[in-house]
C-alpha atoms as a PDB file:
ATOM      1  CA  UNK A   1     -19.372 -29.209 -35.898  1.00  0.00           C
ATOM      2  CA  UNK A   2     -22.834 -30.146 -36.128  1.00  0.00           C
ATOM      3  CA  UNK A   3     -25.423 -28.994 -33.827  1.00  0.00           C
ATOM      4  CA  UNK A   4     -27.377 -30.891 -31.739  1.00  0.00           C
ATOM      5  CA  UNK A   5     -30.578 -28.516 -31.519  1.00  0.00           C
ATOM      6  CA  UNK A   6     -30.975 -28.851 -34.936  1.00  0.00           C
ATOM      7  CA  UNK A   7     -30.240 -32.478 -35.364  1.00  0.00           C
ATOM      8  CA  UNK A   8     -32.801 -32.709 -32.510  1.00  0.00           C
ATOM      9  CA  UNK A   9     -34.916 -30.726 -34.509  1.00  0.00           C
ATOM     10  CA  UNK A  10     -35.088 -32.976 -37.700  1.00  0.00           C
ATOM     11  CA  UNK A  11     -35.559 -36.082 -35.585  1.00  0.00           C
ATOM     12  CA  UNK A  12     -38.913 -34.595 -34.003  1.00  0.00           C
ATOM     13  CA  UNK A  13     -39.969 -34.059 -37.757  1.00  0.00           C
ATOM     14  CA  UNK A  14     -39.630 -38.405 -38.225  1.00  0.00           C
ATOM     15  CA  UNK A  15     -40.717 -39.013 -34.504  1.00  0.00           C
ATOM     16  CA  UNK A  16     -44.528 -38.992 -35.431  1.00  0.00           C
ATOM     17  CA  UNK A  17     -44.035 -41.849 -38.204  1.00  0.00           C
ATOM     18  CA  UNK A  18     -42.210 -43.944 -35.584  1.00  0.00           C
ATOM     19  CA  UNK A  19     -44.327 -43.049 -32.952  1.00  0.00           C
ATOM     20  CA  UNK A  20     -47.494 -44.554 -35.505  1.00  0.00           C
ATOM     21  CA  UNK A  21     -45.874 -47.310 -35.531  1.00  0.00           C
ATOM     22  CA  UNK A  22     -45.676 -48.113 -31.767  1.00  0.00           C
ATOM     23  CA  UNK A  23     -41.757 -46.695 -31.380  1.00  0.00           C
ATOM     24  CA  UNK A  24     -39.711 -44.062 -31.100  1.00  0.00           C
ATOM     25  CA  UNK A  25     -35.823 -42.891 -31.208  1.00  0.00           C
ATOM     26  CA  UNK A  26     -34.241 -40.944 -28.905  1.00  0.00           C
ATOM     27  CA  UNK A  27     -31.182 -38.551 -29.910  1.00  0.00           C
ATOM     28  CA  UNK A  28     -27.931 -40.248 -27.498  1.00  0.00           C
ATOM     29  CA  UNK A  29     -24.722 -38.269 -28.708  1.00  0.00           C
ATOM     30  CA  UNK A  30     -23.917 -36.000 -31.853  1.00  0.00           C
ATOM     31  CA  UNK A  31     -19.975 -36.945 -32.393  1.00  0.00           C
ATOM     32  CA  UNK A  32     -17.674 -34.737 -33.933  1.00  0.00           C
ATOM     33  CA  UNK A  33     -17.405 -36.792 -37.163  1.00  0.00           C
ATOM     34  CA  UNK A  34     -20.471 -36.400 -37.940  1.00  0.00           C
ATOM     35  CA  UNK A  35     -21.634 -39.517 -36.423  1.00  0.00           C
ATOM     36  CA  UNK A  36     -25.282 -39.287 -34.893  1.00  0.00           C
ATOM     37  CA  UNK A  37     -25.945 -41.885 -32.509  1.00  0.00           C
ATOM     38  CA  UNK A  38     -29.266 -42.603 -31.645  1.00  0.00           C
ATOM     39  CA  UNK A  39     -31.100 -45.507 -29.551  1.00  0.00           C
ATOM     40  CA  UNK A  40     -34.419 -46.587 -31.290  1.00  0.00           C
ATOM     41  CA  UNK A  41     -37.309 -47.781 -28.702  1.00  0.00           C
ATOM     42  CA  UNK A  42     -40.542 -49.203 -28.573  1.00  0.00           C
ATOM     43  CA  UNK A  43     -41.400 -51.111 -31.219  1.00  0.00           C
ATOM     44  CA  UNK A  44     -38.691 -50.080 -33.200  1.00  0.00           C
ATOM     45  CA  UNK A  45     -36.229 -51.359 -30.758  1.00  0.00           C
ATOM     46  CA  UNK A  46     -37.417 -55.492 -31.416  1.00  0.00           C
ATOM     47  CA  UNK A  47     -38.362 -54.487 -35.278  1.00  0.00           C
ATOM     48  CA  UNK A  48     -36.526 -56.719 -37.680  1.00  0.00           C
ATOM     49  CA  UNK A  49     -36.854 -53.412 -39.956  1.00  0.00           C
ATOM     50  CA  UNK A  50     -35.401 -51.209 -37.755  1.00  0.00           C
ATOM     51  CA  UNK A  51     -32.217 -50.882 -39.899  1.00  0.00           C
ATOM     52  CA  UNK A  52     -34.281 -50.380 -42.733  1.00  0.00           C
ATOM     53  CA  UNK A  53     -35.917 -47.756 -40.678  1.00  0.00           C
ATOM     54  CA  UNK A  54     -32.661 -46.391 -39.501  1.00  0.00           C
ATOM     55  CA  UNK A  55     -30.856 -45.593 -42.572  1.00  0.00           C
ATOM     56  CA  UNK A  56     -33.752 -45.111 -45.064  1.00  0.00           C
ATOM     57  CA  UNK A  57     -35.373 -43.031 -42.626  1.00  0.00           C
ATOM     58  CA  UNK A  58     -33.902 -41.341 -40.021  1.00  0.00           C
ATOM     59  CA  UNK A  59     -30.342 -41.213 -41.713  1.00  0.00           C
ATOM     60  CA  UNK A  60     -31.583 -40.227 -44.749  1.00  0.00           C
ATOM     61  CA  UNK A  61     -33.645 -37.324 -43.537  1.00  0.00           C
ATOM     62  CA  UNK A  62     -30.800 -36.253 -41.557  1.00  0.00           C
ATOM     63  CA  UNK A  63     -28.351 -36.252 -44.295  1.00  0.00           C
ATOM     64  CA  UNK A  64     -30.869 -34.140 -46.829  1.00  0.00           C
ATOM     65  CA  UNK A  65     -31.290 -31.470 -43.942  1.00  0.00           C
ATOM     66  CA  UNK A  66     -27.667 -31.321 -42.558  1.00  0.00           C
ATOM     67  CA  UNK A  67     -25.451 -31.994 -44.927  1.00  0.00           C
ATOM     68  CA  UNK A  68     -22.489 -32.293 -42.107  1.00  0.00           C
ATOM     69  CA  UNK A  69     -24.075 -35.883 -40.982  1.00  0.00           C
ATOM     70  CA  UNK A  70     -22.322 -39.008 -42.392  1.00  0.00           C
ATOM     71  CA  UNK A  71     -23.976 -41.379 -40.758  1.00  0.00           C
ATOM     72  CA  UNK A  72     -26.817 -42.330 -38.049  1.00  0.00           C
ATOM     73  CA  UNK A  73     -26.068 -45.447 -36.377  1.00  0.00           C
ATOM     74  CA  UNK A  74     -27.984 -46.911 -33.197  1.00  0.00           C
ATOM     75  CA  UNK A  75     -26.521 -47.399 -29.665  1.00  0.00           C
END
């Protein structure tokens, strides 16, 4: 079961880069497949790279710090 402190905890270590560029992501619902949702915002919300963002970035982070996430997808 993964734990959302520390999944919360890994996104605050990305948040500054988003936040740099004019977004942000906020942490919606750790499932128990290992499915983190999140909802990107800002500019990240209208960026045509935000998937590129997502799954590069967040996701991979994620993944390399809790190895129980299989995927981040936004909500």
């Amino acid at each position: 079961m993964l734990d959302k402190v520390k999944v919360q905890e890994v996104l605050d270590k990305v948040r500054p880069a988003l936040q740099a560029d004019g977004g942000d992501c906020e942490l919606i619902n750790v499932r128990g497949d290992g499915v983190v949702e999140v909802r990107l915002q800002g500019a990240c919300g209208s960026c045509p790279m935000a998937t590129l963002t997502l799954k590069a970035g967040i996701e991979r982070v994620l993944k390399d710090e809790i190895p129980e996430v299989k995927e981040v997808i936004s909500v």
